[in-house]
C-alpha atoms as a PDB file:
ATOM      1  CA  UNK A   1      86.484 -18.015 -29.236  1.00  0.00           C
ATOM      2  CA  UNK A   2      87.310 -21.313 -30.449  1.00  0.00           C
ATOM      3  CA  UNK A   3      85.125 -22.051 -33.908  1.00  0.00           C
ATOM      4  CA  UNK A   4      86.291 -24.156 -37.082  1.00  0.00           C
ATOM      5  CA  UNK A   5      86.403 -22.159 -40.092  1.00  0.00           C
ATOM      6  CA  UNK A   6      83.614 -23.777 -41.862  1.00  0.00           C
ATOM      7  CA  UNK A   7      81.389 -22.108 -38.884  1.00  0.00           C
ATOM      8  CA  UNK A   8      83.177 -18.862 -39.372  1.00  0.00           C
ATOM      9  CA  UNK A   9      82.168 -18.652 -42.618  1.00  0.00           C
ATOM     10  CA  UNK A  10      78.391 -19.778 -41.572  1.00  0.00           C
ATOM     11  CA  UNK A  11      78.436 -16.962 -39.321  1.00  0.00           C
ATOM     12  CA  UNK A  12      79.672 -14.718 -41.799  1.00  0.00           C
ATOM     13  CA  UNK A  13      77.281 -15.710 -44.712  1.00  0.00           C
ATOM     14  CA  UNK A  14      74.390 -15.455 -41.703  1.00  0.00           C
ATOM     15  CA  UNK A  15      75.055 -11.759 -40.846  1.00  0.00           C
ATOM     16  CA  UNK A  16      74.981 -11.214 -44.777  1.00  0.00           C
ATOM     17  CA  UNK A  17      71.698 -12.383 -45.065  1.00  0.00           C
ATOM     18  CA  UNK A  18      70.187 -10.589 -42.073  1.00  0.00           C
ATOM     19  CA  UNK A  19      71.600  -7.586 -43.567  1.00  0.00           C
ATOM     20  CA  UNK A  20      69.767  -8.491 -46.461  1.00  0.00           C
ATOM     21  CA  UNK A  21      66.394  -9.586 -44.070  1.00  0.00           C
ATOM     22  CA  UNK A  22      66.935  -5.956 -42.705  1.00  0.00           C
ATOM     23  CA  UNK A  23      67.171  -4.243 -46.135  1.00  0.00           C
ATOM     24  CA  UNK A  24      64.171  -5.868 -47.735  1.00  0.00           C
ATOM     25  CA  UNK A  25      62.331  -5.320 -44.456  1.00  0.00           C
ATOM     26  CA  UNK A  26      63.153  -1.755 -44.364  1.00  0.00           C
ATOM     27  CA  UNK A  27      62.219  -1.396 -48.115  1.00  0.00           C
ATOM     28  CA  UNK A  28      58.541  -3.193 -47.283  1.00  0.00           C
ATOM     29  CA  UNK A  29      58.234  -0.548 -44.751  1.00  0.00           C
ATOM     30  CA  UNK A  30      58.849   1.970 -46.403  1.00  0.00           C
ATOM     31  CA  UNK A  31      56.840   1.142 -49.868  1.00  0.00           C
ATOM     32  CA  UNK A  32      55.122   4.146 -50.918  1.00  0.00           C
ATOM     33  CA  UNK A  33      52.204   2.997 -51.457  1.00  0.00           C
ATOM     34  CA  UNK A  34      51.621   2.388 -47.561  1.00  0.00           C
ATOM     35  CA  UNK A  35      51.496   6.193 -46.743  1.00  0.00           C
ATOM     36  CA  UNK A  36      49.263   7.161 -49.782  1.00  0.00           C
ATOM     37  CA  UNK A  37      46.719   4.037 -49.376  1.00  0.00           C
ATOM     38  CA  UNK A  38      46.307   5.397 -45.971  1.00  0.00           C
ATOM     39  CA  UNK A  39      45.677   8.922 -46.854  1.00  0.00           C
ATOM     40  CA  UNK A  40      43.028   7.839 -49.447  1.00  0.00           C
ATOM     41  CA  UNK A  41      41.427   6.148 -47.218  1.00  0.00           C
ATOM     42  CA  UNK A  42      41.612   9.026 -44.631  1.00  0.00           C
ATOM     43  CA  UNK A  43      40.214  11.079 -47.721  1.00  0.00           C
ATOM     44  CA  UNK A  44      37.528   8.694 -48.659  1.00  0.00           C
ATOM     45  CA  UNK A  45      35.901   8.903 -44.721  1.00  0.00           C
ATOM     46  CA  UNK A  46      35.993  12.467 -45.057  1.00  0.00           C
ATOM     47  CA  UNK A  47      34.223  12.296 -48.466  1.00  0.00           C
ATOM     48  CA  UNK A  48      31.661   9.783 -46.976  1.00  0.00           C
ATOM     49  CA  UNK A  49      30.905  11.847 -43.870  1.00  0.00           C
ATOM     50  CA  UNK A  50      30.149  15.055 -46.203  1.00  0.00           C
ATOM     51  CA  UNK A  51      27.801  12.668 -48.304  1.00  0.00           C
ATOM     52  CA  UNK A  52      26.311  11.739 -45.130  1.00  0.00           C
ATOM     53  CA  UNK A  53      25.312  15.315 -44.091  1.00  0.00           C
ATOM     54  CA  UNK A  54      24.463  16.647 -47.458  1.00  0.00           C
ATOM     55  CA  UNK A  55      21.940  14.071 -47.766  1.00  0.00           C
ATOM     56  CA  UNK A  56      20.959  14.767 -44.011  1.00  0.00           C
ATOM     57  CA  UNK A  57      20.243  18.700 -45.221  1.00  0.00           C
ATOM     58  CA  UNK A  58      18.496  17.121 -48.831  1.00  0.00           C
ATOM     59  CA  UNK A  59      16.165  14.940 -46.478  1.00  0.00           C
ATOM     60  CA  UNK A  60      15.445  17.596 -44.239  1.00  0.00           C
ATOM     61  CA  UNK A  61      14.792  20.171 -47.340  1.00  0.00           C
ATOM     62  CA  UNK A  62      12.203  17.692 -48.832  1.00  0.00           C
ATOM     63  CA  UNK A  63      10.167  17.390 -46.307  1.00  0.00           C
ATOM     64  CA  UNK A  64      10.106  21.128 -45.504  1.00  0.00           C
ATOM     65  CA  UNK A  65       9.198  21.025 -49.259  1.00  0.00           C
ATOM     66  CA  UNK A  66       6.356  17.899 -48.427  1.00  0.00           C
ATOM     67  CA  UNK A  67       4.806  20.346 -45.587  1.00  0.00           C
ATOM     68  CA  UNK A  68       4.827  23.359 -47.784  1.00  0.00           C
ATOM     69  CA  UNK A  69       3.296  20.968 -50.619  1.00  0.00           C
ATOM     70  CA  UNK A  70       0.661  19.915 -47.943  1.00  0.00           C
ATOM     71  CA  UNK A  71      -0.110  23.242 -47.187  1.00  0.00           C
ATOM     72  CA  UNK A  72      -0.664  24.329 -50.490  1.00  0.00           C
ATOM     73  CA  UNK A  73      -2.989  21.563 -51.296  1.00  0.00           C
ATOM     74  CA  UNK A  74      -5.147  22.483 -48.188  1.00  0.00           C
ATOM     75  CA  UNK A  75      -5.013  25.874 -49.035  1.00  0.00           C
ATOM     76  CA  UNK A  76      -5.973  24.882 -52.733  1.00  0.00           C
ATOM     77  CA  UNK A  77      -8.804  23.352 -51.512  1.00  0.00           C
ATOM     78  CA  UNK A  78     -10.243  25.904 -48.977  1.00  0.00           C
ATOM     79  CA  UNK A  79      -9.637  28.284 -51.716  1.00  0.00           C
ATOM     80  CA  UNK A  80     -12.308  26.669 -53.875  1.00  0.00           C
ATOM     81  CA  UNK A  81     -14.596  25.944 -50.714  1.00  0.00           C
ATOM     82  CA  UNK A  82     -14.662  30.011 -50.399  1.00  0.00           C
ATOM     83  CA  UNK A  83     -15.190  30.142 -54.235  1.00  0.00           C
ATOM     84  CA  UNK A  84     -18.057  28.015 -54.373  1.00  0.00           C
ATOM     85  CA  UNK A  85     -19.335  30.050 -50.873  1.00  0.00           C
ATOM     86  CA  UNK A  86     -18.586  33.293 -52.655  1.00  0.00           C
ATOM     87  CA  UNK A  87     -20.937  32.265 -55.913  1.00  0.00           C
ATOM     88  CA  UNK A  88     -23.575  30.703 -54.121  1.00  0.00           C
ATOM     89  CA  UNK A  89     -24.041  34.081 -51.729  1.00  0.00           C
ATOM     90  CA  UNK A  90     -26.844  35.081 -54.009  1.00  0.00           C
ATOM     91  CA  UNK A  91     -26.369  39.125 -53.212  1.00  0.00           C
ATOM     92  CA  UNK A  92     -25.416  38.581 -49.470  1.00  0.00           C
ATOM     93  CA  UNK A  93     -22.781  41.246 -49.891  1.00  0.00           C
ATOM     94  CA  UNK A  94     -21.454  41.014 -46.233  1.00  0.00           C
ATOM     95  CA  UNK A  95     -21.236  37.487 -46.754  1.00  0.00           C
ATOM     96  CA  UNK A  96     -19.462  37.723 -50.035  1.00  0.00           C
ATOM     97  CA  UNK A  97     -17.072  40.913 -48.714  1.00  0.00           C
ATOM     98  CA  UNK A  98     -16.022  38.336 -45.841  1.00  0.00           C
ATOM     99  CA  UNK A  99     -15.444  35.078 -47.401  1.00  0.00           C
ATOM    100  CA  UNK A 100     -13.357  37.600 -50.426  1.00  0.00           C
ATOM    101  CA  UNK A 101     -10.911  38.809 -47.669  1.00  0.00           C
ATOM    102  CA  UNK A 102     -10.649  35.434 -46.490  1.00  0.00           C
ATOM    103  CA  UNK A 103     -10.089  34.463 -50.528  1.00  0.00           C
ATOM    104  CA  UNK A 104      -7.565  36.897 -50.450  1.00  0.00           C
ATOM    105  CA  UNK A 105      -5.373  36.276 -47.467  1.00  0.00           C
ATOM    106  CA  UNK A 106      -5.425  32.558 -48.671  1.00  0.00           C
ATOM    107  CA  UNK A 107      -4.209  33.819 -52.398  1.00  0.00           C
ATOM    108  CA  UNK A 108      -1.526  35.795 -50.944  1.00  0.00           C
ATOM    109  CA  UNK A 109      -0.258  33.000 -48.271  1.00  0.00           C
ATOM    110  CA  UNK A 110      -0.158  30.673 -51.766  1.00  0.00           C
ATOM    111  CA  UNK A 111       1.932  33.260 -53.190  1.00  0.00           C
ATOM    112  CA  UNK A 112       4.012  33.204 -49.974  1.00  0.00           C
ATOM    113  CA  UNK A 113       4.315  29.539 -50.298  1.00  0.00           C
ATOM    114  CA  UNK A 114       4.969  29.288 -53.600  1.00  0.00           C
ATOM    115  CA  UNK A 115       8.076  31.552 -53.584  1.00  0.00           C
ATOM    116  CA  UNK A 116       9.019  28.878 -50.309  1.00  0.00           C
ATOM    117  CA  UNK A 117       8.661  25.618 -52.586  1.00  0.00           C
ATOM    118  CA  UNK A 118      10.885  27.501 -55.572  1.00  0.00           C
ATOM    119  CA  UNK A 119      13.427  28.590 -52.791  1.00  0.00           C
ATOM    120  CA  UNK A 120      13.346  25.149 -51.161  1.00  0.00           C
ATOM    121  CA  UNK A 121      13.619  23.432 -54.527  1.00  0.00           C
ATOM    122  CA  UNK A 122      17.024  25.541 -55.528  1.00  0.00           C
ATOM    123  CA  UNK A 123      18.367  24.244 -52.217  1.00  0.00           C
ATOM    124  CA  UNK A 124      17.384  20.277 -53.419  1.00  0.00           C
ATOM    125  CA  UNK A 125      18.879  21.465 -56.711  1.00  0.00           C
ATOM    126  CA  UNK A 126      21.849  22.851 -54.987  1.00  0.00           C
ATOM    127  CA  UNK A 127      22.237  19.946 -52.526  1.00  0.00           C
ATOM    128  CA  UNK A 128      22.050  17.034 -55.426  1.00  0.00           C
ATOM    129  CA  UNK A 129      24.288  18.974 -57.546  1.00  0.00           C
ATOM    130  CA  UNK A 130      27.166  18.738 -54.967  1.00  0.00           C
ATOM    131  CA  UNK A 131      26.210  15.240 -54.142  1.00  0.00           C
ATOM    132  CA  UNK A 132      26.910  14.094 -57.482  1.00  0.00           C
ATOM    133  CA  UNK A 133      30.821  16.215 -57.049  1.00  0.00           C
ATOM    134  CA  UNK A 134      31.083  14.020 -53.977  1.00  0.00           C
ATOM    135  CA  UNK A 135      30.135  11.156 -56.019  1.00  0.00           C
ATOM    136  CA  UNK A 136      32.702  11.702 -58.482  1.00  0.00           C
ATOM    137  CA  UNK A 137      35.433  12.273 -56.128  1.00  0.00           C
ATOM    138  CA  UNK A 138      34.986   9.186 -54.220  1.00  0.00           C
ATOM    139  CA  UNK A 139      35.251   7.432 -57.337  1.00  0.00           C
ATOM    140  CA  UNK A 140      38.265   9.171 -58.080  1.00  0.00           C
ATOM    141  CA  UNK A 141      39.431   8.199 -54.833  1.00  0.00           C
ATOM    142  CA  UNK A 142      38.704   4.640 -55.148  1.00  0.00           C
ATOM    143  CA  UNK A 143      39.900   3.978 -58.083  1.00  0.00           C
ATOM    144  CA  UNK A 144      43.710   5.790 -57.115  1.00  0.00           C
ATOM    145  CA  UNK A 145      43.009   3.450 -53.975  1.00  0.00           C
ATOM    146  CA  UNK A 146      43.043   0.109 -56.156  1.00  0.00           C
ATOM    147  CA  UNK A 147      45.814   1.209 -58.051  1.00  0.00           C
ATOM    148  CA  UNK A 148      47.830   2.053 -55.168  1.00  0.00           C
ATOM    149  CA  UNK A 149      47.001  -1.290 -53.445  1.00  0.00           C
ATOM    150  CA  UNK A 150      47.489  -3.265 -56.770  1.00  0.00           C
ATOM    151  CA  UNK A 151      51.093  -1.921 -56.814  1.00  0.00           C
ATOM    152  CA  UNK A 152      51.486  -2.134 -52.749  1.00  0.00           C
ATOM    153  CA  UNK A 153      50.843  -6.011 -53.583  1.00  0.00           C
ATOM    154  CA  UNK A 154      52.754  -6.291 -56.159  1.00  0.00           C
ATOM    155  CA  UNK A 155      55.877  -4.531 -54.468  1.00  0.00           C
ATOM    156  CA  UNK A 156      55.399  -6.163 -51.098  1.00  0.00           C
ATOM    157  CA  UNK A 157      54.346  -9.125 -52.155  1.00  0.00           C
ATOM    158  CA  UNK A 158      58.010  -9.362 -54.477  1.00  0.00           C
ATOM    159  CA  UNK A 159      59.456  -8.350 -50.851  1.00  0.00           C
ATOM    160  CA  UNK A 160      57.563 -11.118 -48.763  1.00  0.00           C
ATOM    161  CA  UNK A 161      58.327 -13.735 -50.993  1.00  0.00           C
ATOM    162  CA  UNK A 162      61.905 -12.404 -50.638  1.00  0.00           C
ATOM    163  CA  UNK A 163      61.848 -12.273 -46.926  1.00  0.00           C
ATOM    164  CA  UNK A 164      60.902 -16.057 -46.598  1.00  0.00           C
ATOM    165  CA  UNK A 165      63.694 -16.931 -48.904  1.00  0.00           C
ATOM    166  CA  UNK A 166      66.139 -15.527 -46.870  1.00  0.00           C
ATOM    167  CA  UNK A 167      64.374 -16.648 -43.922  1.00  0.00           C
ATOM    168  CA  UNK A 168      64.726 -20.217 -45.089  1.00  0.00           C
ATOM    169  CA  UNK A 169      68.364 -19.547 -46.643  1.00  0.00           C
ATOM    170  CA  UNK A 170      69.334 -18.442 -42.918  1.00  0.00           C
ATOM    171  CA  UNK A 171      67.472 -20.818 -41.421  1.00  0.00           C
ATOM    172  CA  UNK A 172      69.724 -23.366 -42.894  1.00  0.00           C
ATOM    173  CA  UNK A 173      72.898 -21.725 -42.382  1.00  0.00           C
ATOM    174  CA  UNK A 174      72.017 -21.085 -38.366  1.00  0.00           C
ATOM    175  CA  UNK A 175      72.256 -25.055 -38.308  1.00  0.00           C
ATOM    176  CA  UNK A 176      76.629 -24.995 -39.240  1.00  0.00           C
ATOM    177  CA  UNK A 177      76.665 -23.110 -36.150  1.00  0.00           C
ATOM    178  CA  UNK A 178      76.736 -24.312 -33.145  1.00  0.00           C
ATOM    179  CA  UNK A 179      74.219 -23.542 -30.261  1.00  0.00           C
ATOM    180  CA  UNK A 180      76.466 -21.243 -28.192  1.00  0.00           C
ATOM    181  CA  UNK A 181      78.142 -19.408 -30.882  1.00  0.00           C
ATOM    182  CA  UNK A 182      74.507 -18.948 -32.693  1.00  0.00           C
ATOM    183  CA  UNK A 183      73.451 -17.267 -29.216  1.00  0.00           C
ATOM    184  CA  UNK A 184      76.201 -15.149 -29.143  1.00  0.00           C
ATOM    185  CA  UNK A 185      75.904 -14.003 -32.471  1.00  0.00           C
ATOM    186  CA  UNK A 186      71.787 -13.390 -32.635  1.00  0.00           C
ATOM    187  CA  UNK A 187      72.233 -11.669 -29.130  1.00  0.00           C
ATOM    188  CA  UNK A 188      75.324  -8.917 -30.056  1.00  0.00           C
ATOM    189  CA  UNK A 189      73.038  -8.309 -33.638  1.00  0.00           C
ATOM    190  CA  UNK A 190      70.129  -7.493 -31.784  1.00  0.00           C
ATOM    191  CA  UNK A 191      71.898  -5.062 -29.224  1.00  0.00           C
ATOM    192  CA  UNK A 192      74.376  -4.078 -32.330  1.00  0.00           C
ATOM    193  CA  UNK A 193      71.753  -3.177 -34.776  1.00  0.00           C
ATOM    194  CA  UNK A 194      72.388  -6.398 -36.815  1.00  0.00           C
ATOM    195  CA  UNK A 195      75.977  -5.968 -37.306  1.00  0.00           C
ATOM    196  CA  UNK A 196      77.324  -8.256 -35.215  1.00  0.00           C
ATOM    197  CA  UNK A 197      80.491  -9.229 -36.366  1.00  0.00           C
ATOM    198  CA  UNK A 198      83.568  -7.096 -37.535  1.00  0.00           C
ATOM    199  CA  UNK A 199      86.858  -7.909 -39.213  1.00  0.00           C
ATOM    200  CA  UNK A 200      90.236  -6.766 -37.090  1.00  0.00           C
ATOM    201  CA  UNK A 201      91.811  -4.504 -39.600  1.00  0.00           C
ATOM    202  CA  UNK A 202      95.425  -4.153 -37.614  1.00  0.00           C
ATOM    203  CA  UNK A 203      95.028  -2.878 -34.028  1.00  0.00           C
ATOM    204  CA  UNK A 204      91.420  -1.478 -35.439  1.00  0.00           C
ATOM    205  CA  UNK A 205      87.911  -3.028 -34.852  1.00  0.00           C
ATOM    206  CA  UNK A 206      86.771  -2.904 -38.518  1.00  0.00           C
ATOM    207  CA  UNK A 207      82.888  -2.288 -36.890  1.00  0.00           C
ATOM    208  CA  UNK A 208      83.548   1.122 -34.281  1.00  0.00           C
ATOM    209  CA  UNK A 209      86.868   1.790 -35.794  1.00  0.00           C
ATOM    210  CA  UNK A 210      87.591   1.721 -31.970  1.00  0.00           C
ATOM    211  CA  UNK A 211      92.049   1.118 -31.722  1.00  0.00           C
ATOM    212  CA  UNK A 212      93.338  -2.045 -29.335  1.00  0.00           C
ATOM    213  CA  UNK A 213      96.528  -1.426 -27.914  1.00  0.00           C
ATOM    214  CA  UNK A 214      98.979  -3.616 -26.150  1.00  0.00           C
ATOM    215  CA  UNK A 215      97.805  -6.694 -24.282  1.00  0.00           C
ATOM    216  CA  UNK A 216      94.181  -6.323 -25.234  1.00  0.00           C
ATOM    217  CA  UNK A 217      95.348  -6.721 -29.077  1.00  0.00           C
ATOM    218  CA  UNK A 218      97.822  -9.501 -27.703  1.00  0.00           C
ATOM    219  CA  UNK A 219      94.609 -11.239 -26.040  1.00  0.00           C
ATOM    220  CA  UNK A 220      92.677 -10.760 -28.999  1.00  0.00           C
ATOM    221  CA  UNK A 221      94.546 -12.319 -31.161  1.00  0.00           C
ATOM    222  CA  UNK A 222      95.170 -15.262 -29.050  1.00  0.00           C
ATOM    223  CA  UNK A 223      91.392 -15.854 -29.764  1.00  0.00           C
ATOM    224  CA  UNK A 224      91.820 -16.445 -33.184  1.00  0.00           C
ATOM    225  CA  UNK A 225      89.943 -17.312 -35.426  1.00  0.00           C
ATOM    226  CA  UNK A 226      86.956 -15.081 -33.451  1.00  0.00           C
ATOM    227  CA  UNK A 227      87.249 -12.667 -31.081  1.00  0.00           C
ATOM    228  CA  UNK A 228      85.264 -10.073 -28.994  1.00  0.00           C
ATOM    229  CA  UNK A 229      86.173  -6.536 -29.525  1.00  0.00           C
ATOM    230  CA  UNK A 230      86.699  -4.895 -26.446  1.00  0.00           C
ATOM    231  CA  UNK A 231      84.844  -1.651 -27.439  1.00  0.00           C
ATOM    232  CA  UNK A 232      81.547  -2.483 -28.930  1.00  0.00           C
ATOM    233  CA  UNK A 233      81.534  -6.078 -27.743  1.00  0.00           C
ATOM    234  CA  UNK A 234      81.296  -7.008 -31.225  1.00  0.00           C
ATOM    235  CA  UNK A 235      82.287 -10.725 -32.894  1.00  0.00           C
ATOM    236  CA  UNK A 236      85.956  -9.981 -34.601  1.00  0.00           C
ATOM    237  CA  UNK A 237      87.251 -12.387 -37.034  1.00  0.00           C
ATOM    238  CA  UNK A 238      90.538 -12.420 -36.750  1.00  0.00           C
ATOM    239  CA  UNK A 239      92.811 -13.126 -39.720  1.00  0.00           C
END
């Protein structure tokens, strides 16, 4: 492949820096902070949706609590209705032995609800103590989360800037090459995992290592300054 050797070195100097495109790529990629920001936030739905039922069962507890609180108040009330009945019977013992058994099942159903309300309450108790754990995790959470993303930005953003340095660097090295080579060469890097050109080191492709005997190394060389390895179809500079 005929090319002068300014472009030979272009072509050279490109493939360094998409190495280098690759590498800092790569490294964004693979920034740690990527993996952990994402299981934060994996752990920070998980913490929300326990929130989100625990206050379901606290809601639900207080107003089981409201109804029992209801019922005690009516029952507090008919219980002094049957009072007053009880002292204004004036000696009308079958009227006072009725409305007492009546006095007495509503005594022992406030008992009964009373022991409810403390029960109920213990589960409120229970229910806001673990909502305030929850609390404190997800702040825990968030604040690991800002510190991961304030490094993530950091990091990547030293690696962006990077990137688009070598973007522009290659972009103005692509122009010392012409057209056809350029093809050539961002065609065999794609296919060649960006290594697209090799140096001939004797009868050996310096990429696949791959040997060129007889007229194939003969043919080669008569390409010189550039060649295509017969192997791995790689670019071969040959000395």
């Amino acid at each position: 492949m005929q090319v002068e050797r300014e472009e030979l070195a272009a072509l050279l100097t490109l493939q360094t820096i998409d190495l280098d495109i690759m590498q800092k790529t790569k490294e964004f990629d693979e920034l740690p902070q990527r993996d952990k920001i994402l299981k934060l936030r994996t752990k920070k739905e998980a913490l929300a949706g326990q929130l989100a039922k625990v206050s379901k069962y606290k809601k639900d507890a207080k107003q089981r609590l409201g109804r029992m609180n209801d019922e005690d108040a009516s029952l507090t009330k008919r219980q002094a209705s049957i009072q007053a009945a009880i002292e204004a019977a004036h000696g009308d013992f079958r009227n006072v032995e009725a409305r007492s058994k009546e006095l007495a099942g509503i005594t022992r159903r406030r008992e009964s609800v009373a022991q409810e309300q403390e029960k109920i309450r213990g589960e409120i108790a229970k229910l806001e103590e673990l909502e305030a754990q929850i609390g404190l995790a997800q702040e825990e959470v968030e604040a690991q989360e800002s510190q991961e993303v304030e490094g993530f930005r950091e990091q990547g953003g030293a690696l962006k800037g990077a990137i688009a340095q070598l973007q522009a660097k290659r972009q103005s090295v692509a122009a010392e090459v012409s057209v056809e080579v350029l093809s050539v060469y961002d065609k065999t890097s794609a296919r060649c995992g960006g290594v697209a050109i090799g140096q001939l080191d004797g009868n050996r492709c310096g990429a696949c290592r791959s040997r060129i005997e007889g007229g194939r190394l003969i043919d080669l060389k008569a390409q010189a300054p550039l060649g295509v390895c017969p192997s791995c179809k790689r670019l071969l500079v040959i000395a």
